[in-house]
C-alpha atoms as a PDB file:
ATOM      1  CA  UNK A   1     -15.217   0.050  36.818  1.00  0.00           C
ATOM      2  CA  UNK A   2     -15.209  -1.216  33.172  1.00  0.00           C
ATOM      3  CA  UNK A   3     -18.539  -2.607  32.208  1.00  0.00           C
ATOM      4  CA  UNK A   4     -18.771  -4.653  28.814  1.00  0.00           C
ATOM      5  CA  UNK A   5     -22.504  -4.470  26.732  1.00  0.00           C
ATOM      6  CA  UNK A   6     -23.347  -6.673  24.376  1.00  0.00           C
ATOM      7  CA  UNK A   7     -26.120  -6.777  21.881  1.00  0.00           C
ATOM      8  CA  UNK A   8     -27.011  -8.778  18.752  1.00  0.00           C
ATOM      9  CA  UNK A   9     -27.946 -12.241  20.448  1.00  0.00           C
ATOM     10  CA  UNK A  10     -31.659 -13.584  19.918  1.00  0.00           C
ATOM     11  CA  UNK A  11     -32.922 -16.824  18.048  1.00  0.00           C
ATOM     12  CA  UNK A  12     -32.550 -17.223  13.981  1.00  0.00           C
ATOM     13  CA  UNK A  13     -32.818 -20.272  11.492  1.00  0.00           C
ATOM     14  CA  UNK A  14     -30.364 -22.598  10.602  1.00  0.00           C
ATOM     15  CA  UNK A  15     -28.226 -21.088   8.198  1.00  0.00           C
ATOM     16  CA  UNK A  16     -29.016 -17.630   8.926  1.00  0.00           C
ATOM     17  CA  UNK A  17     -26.864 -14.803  10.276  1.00  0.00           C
ATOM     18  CA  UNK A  18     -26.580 -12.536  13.479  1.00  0.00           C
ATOM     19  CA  UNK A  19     -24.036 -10.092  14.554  1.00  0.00           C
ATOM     20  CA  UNK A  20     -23.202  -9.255  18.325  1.00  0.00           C
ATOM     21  CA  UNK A  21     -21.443  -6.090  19.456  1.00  0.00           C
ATOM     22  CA  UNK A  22     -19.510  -5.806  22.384  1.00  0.00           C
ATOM     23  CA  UNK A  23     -18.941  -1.934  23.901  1.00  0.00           C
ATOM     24  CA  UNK A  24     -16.879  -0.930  26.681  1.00  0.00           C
ATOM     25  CA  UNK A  25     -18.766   1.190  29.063  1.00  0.00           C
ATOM     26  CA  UNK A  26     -16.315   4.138  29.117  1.00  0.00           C
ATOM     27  CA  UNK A  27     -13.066   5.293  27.886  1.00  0.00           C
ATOM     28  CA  UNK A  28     -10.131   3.422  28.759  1.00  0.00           C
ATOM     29  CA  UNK A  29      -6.702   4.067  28.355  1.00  0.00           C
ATOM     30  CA  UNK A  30      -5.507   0.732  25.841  1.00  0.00           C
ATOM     31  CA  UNK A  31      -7.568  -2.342  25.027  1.00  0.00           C
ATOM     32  CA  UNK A  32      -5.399  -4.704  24.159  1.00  0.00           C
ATOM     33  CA  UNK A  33      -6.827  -8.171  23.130  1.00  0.00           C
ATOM     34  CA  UNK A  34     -10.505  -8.179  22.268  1.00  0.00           C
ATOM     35  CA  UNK A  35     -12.219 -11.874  22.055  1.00  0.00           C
ATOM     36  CA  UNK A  36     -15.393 -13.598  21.664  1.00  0.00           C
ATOM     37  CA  UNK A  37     -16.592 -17.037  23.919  1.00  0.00           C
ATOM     38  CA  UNK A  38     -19.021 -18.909  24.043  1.00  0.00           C
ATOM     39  CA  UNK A  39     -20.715 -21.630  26.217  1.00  0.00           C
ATOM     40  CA  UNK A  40     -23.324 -24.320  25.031  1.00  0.00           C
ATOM     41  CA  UNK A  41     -25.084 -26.493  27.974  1.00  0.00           C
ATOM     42  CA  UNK A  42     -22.829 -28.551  29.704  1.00  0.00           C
ATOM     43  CA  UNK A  43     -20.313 -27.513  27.994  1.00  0.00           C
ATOM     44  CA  UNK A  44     -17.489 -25.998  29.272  1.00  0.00           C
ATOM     45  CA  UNK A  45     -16.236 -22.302  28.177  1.00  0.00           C
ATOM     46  CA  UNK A  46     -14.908 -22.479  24.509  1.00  0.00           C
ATOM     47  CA  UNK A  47     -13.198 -19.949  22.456  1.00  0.00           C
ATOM     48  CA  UNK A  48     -14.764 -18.357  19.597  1.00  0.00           C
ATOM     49  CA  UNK A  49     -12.488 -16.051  18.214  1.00  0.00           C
ATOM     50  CA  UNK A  50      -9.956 -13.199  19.126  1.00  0.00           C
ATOM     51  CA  UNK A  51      -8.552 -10.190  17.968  1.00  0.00           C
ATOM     52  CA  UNK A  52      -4.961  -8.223  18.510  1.00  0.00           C
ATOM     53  CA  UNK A  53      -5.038  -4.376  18.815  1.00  0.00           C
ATOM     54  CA  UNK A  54      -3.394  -4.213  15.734  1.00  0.00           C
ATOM     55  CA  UNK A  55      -6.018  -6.547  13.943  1.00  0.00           C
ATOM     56  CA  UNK A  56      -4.625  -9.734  13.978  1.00  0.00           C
ATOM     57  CA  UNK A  57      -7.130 -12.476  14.534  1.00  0.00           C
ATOM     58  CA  UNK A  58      -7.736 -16.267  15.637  1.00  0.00           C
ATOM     59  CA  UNK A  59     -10.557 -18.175  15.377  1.00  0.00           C
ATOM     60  CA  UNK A  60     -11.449 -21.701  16.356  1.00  0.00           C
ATOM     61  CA  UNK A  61     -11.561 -24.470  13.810  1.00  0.00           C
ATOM     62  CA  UNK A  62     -15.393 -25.206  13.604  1.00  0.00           C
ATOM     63  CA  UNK A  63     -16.326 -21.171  13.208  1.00  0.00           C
ATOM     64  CA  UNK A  64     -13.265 -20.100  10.852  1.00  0.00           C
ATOM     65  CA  UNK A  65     -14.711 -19.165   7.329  1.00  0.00           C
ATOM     66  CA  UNK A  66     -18.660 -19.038   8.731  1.00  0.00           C
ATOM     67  CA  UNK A  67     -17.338 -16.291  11.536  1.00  0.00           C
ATOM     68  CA  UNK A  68     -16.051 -12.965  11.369  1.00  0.00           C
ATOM     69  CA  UNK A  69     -14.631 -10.652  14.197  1.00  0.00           C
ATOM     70  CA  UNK A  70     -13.745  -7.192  13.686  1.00  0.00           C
ATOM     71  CA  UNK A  71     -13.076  -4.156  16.673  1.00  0.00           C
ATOM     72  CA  UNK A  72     -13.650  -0.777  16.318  1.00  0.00           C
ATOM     73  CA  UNK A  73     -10.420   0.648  18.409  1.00  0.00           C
ATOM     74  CA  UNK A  74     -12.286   4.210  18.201  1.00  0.00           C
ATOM     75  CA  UNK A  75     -15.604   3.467  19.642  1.00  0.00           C
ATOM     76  CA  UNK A  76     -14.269   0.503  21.970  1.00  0.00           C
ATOM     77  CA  UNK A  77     -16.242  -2.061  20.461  1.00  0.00           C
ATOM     78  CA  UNK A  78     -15.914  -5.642  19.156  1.00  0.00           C
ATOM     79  CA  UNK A  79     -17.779  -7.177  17.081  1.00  0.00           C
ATOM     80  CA  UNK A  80     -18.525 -10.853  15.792  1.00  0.00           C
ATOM     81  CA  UNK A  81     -20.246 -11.569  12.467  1.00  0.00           C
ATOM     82  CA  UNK A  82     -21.890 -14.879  12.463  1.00  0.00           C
ATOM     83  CA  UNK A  83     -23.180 -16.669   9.185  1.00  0.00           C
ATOM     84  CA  UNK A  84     -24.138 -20.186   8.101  1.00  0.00           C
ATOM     85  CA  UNK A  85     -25.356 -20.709  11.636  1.00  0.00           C
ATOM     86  CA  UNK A  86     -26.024 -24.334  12.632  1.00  0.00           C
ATOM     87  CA  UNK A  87     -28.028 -25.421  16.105  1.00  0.00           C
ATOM     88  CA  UNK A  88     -24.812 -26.206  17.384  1.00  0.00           C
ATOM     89  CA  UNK A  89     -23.768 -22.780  17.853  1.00  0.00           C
ATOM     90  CA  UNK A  90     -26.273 -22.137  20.397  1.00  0.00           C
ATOM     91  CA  UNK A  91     -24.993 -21.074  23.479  1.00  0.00           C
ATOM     92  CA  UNK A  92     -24.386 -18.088  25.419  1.00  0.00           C
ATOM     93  CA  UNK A  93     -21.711 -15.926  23.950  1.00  0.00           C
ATOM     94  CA  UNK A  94     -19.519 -13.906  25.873  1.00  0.00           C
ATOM     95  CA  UNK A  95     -17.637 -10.666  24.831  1.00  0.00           C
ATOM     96  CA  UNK A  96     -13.306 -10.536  26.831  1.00  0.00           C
ATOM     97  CA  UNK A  97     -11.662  -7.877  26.853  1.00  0.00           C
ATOM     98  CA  UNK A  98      -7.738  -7.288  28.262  1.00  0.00           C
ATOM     99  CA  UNK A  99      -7.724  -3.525  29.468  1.00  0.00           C
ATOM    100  CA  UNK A 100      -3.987  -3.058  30.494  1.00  0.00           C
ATOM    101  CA  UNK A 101      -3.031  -6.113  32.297  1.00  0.00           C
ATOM    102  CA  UNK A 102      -7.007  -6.511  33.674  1.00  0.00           C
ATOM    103  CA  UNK A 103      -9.562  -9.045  32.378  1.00  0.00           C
ATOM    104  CA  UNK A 104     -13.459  -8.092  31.581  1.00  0.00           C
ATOM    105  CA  UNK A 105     -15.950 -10.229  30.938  1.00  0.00           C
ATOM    106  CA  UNK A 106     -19.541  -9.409  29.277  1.00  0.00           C
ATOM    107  CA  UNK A 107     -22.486 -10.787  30.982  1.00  0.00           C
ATOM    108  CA  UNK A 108     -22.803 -13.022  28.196  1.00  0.00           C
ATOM    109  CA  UNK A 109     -25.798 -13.123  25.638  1.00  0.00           C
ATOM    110  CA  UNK A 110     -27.515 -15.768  23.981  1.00  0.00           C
ATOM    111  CA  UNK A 111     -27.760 -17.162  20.562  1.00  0.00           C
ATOM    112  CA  UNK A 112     -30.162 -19.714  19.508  1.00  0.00           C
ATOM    113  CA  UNK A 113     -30.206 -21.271  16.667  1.00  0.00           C
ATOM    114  CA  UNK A 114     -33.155 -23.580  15.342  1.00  0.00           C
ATOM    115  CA  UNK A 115     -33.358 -26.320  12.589  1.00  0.00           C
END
């Protein structure tokens, strides 16, 4: 069973910066796309941002230029960068992976941030 751990998340000051990490539990055979999401209070599920294998990434309009993802293919791991952070990017984050054709999800972690 693949098991995703994340770290990083606690509370910070507007305009201050956190990073979360994201580590697969074991070894796997290909991870394929590696993604960050994220869900505020009544709010539904959003996309953060998402990386390709090869590197390629996406990120959504509000977090592009203030947010930064990156993977490590040789320790499993993603990573997200955060900076500039505003009280509207608190929410629970949550690390995706795509093992194969098979979908993992983190158990999510939270970020808080205060004004």
């Amino acid at each position: 069973q693949v098991q995703l751990v994340e770290s990083g998340g606690g509370m910070v000051d507007a305009g201050g910066s956190l990073r979360l990490s994201c580590a697969v539990s074991r070894s796997v055979a290909r991870i394929n796309t590696m993604a960050w999401y994220r869900q505020a209070p009544g709010k539904r599920r959003e996309s953060v941002a998402t990386i390709a294998r090869r590197g390629d990434t996406n990120y959504a309009d509000s977090m592009r230029g203030r947010f930064a993802i990156s993977r490590d293919n040789a320790k499993n791991t993603v990573y997200l960068q955060m900076n500039s952070l505003k009280p509207e990017d608190t929410a629970v984050y949550y690390c995706y992976v795509q093992v194969e054709y098979s979908d993992y999800w983190g158990q999510g972690i939270q970020v808080t941030v205060s004004s």
